[in-house]
N, C-alpha and C. Protein backbone atom coordinates (compact mmCIF):
# COMPACT_ATOMS: atom_id res chain seq x y z
N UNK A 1 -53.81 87.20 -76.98
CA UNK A 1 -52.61 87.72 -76.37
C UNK A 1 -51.99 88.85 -77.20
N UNK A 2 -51.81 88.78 -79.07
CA UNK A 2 -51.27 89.56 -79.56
C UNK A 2 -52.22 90.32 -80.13
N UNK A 3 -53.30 90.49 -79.87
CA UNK A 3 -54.79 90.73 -80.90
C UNK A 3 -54.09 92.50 -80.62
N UNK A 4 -53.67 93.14 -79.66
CA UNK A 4 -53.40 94.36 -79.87
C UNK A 4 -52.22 94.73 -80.40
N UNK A 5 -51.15 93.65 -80.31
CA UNK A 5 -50.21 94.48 -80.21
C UNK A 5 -49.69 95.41 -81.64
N UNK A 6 -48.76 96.01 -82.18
CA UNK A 6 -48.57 96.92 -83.48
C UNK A 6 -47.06 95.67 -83.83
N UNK A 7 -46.97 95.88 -85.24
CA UNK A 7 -46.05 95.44 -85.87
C UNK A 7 -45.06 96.53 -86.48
N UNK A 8 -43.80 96.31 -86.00
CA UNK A 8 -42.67 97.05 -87.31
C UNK A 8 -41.85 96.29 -87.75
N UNK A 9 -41.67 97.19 -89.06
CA UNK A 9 -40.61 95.85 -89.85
C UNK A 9 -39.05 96.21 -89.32
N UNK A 10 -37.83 95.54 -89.43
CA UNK A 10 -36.50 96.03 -89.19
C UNK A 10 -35.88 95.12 -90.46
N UNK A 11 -35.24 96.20 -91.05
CA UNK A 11 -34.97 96.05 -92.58
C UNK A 11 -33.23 96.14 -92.39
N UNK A 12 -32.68 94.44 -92.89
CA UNK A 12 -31.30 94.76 -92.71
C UNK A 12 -30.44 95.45 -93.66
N UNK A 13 -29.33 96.21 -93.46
CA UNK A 13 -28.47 96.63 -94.13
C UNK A 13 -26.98 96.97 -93.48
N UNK A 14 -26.03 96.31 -94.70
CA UNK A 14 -25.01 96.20 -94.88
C UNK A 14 -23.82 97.44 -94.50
N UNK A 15 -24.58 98.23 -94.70
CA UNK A 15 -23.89 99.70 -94.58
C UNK A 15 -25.07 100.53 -94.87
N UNK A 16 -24.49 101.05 -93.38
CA UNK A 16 -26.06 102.11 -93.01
C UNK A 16 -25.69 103.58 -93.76
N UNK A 17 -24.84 103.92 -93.77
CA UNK A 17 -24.88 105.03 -94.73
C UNK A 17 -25.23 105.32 -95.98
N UNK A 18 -25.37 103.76 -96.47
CA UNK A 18 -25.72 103.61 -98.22
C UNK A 18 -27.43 103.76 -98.30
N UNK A 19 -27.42 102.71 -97.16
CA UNK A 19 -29.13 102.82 -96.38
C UNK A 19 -29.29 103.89 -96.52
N UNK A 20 -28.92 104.57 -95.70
CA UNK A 20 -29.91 105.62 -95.06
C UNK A 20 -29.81 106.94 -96.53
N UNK A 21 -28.67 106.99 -97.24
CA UNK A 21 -28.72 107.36 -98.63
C UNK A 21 -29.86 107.26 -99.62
N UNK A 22 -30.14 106.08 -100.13
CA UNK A 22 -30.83 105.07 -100.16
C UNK A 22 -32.60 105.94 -100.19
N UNK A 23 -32.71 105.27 -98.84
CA UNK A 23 -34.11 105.92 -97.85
C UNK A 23 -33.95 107.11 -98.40
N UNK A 24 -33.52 108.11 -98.42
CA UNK A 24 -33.43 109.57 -98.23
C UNK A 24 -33.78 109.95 -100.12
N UNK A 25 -32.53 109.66 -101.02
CA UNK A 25 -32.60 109.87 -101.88
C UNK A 25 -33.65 109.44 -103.19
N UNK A 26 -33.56 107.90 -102.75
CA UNK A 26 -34.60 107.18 -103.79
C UNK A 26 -36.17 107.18 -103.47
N UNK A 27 -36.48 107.94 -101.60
CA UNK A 27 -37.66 106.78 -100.86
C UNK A 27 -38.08 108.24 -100.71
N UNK A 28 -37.22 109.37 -100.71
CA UNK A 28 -37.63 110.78 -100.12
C UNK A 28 -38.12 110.54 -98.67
N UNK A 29 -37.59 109.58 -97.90
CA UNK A 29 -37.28 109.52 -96.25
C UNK A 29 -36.41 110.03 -95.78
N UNK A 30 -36.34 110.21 -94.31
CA UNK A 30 -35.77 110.83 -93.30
C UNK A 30 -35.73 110.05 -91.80
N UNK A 31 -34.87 109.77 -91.39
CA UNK A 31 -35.06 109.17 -89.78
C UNK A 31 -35.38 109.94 -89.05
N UNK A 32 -36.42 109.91 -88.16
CA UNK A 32 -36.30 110.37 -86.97
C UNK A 32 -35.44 110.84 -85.77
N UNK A 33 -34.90 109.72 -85.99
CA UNK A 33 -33.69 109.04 -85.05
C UNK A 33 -32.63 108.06 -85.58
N UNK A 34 -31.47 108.57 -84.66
CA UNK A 34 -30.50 107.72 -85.63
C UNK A 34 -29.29 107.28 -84.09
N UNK A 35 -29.17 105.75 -83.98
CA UNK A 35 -28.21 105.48 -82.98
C UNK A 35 -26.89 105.31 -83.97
N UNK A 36 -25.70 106.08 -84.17
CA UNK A 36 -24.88 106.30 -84.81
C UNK A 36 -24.23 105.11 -85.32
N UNK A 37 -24.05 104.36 -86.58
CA UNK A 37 -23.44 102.93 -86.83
C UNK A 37 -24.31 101.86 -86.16
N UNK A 38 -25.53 102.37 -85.98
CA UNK A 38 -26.44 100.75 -85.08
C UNK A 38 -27.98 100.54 -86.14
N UNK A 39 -28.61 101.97 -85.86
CA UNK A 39 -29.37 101.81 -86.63
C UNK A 39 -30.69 103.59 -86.79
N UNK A 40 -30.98 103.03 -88.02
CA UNK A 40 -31.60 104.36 -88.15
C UNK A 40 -33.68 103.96 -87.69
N UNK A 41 -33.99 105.04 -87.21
CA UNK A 41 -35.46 104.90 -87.26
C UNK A 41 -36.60 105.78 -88.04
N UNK A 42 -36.90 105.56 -88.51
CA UNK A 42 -38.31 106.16 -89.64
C UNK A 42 -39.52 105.64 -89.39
N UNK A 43 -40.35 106.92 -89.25
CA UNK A 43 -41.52 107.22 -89.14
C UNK A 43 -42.41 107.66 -90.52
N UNK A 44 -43.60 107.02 -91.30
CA UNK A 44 -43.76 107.67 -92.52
C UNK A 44 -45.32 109.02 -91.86
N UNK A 45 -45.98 109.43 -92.65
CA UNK A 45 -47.04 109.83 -92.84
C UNK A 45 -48.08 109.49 -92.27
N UNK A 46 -48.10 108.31 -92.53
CA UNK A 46 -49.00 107.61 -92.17
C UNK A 46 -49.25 106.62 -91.11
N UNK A 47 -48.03 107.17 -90.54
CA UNK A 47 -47.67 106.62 -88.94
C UNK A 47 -47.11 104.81 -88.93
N UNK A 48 -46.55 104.72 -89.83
CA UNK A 48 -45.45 103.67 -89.25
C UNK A 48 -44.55 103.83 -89.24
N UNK A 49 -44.14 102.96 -88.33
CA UNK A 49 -43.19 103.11 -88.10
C UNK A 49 -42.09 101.87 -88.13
N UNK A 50 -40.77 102.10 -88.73
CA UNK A 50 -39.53 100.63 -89.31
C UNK A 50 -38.15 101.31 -88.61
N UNK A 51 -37.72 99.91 -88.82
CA UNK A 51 -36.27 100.46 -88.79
C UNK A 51 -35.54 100.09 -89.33
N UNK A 52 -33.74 100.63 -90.05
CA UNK A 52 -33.13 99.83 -90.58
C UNK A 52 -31.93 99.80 -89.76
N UNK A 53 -31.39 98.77 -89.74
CA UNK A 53 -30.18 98.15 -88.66
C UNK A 53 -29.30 97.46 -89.54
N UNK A 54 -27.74 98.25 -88.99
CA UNK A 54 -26.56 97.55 -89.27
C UNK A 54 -26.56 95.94 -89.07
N UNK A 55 -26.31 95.25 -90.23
CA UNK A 55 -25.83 93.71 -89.61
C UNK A 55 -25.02 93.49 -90.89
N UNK A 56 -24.76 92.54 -90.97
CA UNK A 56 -23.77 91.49 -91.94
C UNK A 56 -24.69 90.26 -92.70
N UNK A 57 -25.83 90.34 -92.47
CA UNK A 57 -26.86 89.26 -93.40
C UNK A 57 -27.79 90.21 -93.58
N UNK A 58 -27.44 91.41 -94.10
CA UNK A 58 -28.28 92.43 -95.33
C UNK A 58 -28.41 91.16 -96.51
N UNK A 59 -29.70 91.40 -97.18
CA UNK A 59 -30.01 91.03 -98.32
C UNK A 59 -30.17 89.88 -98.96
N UNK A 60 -30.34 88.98 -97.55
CA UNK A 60 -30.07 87.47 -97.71
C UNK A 60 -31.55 87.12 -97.48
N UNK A 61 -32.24 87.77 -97.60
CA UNK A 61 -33.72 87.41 -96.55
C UNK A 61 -34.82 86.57 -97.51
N UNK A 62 -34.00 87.15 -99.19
CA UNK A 62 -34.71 86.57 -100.33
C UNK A 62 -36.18 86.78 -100.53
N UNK A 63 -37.63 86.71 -99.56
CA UNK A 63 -38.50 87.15 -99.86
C UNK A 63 -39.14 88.64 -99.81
N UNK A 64 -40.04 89.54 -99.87
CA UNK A 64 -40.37 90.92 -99.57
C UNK A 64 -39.86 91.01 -98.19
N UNK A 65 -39.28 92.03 -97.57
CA UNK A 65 -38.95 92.27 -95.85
C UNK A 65 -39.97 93.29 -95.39
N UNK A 66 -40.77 94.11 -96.69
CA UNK A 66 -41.24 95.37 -95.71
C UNK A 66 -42.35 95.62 -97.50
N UNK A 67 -43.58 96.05 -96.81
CA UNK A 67 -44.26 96.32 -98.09
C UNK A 67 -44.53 98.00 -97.32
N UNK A 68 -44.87 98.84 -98.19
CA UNK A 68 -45.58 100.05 -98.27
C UNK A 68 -46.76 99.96 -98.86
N UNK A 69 -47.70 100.70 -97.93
CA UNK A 69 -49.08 100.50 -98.54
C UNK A 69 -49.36 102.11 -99.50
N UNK A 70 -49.63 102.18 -100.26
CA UNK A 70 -49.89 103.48 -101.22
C UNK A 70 -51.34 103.35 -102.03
N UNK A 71 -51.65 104.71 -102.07
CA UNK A 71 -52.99 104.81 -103.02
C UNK A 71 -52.93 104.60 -104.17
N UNK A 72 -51.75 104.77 -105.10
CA UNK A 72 -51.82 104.80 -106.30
C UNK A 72 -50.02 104.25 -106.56
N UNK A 73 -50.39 102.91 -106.89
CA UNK A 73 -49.03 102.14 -106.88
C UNK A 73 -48.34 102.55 -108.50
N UNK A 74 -48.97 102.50 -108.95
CA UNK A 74 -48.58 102.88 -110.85
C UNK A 74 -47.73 104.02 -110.64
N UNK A 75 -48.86 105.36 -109.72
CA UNK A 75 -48.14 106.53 -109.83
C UNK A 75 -47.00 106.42 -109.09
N UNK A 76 -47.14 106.13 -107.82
CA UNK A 76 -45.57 106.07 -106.72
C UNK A 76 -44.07 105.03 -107.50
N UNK A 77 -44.88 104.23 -108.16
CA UNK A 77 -44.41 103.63 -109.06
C UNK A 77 -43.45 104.22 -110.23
N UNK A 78 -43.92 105.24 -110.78
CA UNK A 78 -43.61 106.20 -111.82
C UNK A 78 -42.43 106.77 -111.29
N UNK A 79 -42.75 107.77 -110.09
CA UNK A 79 -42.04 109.01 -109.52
C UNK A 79 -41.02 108.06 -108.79
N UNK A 80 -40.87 107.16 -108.22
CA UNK A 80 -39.36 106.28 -108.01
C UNK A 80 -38.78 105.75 -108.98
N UNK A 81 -39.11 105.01 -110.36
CA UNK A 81 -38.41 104.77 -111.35
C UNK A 81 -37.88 106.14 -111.26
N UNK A 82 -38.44 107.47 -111.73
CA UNK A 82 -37.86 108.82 -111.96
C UNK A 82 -36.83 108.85 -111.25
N UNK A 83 -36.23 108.28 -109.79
CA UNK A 83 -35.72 108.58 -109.30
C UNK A 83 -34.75 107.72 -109.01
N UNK A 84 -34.64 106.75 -110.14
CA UNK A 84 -33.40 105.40 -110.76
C UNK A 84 -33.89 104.07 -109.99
N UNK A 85 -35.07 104.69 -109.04
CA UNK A 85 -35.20 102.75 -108.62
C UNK A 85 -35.35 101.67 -109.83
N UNK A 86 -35.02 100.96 -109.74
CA UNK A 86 -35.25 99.83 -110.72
C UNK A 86 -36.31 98.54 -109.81
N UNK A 87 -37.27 98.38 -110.75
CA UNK A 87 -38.21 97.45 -110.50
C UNK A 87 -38.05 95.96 -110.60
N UNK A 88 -38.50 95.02 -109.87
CA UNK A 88 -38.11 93.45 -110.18
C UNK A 88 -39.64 92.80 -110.94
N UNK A 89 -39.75 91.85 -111.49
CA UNK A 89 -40.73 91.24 -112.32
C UNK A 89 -40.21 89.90 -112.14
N UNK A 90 -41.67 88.90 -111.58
CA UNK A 90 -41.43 87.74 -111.76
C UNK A 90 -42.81 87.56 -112.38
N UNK A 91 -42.38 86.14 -113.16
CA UNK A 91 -42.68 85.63 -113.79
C UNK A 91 -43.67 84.44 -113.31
N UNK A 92 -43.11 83.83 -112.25
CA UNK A 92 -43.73 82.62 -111.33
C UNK A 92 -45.18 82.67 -110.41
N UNK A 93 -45.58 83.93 -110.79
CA UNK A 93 -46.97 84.18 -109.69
C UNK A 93 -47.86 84.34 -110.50
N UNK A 94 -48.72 82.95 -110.16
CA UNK A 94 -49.88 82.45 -111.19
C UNK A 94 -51.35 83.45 -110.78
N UNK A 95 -52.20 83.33 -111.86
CA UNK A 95 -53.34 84.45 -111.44
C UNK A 95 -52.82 86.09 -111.35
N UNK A 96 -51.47 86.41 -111.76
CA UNK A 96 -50.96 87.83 -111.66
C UNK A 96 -51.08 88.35 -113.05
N UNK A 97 -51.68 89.64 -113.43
CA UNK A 97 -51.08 90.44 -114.50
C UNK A 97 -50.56 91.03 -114.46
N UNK A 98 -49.54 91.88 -115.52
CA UNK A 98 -48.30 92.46 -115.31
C UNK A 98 -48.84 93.93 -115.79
N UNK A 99 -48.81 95.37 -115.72
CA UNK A 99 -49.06 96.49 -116.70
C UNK A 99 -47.43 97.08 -116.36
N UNK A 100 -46.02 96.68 -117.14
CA UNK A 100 -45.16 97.61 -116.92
C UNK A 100 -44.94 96.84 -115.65
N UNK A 101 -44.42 97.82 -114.68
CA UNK A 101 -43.61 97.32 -113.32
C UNK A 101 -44.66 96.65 -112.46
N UNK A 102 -46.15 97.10 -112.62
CA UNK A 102 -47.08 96.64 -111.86
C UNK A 102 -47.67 95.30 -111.71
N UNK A 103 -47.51 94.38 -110.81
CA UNK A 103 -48.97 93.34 -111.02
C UNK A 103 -50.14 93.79 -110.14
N UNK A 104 -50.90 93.12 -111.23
CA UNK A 104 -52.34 92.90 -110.75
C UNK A 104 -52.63 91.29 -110.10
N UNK A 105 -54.07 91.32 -109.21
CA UNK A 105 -54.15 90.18 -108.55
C UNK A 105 -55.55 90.28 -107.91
N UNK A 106 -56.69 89.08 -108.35
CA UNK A 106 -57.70 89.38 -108.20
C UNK A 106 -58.35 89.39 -106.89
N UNK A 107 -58.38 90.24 -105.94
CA UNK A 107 -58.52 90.80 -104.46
C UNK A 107 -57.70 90.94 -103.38
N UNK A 108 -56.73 90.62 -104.30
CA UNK A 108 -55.00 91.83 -103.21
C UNK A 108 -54.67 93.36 -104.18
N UNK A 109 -55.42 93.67 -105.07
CA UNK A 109 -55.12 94.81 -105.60
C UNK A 109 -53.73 94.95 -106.40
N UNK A 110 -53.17 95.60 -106.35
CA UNK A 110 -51.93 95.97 -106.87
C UNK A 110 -50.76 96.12 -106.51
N UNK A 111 -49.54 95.45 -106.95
CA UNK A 111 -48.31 95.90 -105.82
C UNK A 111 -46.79 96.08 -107.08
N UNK A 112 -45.59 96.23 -106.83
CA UNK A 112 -44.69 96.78 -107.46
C UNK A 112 -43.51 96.31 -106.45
N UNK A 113 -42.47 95.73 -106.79
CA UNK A 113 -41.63 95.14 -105.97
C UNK A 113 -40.19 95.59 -106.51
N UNK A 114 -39.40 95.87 -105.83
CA UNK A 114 -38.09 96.73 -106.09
C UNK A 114 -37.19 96.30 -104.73
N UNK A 115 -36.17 96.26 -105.21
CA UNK A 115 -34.89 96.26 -104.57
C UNK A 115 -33.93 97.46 -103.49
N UNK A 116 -33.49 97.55 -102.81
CA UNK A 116 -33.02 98.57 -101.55
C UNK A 116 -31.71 98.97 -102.27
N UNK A 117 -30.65 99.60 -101.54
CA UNK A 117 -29.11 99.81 -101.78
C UNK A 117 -28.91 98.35 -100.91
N UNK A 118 -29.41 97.62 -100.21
CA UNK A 118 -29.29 96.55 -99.71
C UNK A 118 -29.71 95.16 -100.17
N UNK A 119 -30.03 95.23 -100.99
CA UNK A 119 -30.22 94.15 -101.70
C UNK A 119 -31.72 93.25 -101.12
N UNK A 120 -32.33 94.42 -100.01
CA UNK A 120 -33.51 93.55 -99.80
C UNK A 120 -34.64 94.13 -100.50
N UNK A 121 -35.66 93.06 -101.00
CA UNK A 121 -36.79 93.22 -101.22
C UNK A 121 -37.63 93.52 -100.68
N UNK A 122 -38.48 95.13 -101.62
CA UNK A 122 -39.61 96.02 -100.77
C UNK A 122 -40.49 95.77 -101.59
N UNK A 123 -41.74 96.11 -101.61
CA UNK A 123 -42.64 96.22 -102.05
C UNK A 123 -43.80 97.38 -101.78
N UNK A 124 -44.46 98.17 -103.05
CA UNK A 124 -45.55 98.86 -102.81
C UNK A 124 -46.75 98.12 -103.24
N UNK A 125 -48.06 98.63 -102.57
CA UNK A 125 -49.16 97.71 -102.89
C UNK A 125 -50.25 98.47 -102.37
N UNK A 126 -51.48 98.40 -102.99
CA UNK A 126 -52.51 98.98 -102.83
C UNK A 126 -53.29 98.60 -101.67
N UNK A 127 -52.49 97.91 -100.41
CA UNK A 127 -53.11 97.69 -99.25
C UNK A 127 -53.96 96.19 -99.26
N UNK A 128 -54.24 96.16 -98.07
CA UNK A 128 -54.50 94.58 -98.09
C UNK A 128 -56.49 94.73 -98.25
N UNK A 129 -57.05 94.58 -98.51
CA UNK A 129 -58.71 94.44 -98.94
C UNK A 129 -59.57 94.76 -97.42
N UNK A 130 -60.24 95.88 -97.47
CA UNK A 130 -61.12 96.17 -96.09
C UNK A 130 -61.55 95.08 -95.10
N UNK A 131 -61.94 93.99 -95.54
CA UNK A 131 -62.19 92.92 -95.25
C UNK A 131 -60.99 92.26 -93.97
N UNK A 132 -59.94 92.78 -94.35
CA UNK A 132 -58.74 92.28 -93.84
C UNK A 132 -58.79 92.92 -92.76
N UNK A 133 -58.93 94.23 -92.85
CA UNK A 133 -58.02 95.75 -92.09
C UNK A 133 -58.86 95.70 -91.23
N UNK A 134 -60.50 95.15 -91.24
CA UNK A 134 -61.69 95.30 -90.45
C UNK A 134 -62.33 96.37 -90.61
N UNK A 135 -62.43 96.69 -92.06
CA UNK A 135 -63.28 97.50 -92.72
C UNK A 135 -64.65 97.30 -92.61
């Protein structure tokens, strides 16, 4: 039934102007589209497409809400610290190595997990294994 359908994430936030700040300044995004005080829409590169929406249970979601897939997580990694993101590190994920902001993980590749102006958790990551994608 769902074998076709596409997934987007909708990423809450508290105040969409901080958002969309946020996106713009730290993420070097842009909306597409924007329904004024409701919610903004973004399109990346690589053709996904999210959205982020006004609500009042921004940042409560506690686990990752939205990962980005990137070629080189260290580097994208780098050039957003440059740009004041601050990175999160846990400690609790067994079989993980750490290099700096990065873990490692033996056949999920690499990922880097950071915080929004919203208090939700994103994540970058070297994509999910061909195997997955139907490589």
């Amino acid at each position: 039934m769902l074998e076709h359908a596409t997934v987007t994430a909708n990423i809450p936030a508290a105040d969409l102007a901080r958002a969309r700040g946020f996106w713009a300044d730290k993420l070097g995004l842009t909306p597409v589209q924007e329904i004024e005080g409701v919610v903004l829409l973004y399109r990346t590169g690589g053709g996904s497409v999210f959205t982020v929406y006004q609500t009042e249970h921004a940042g409560t979601s506690g686990p990752t809400v939205a990962q980005l897939h990137v070629a080189d997580v260290a580097g994208t990694a780098r050039e957003l610290r440059d740009r004041g993101v601050v990175f999160e590190h846990y400690d609790d994920m067994p079989g993980v190595t750490w290099d700096g902001d990065v873990a490692s993980s033996e056949g999920l590749g690499q990922a880097a997990w950071f915080k929004d102006s919203e208090q939700n958790v994103l994540c970058l990551d070297s994509g999910f294994p061909a195997e997955v994608l139907g490589g």
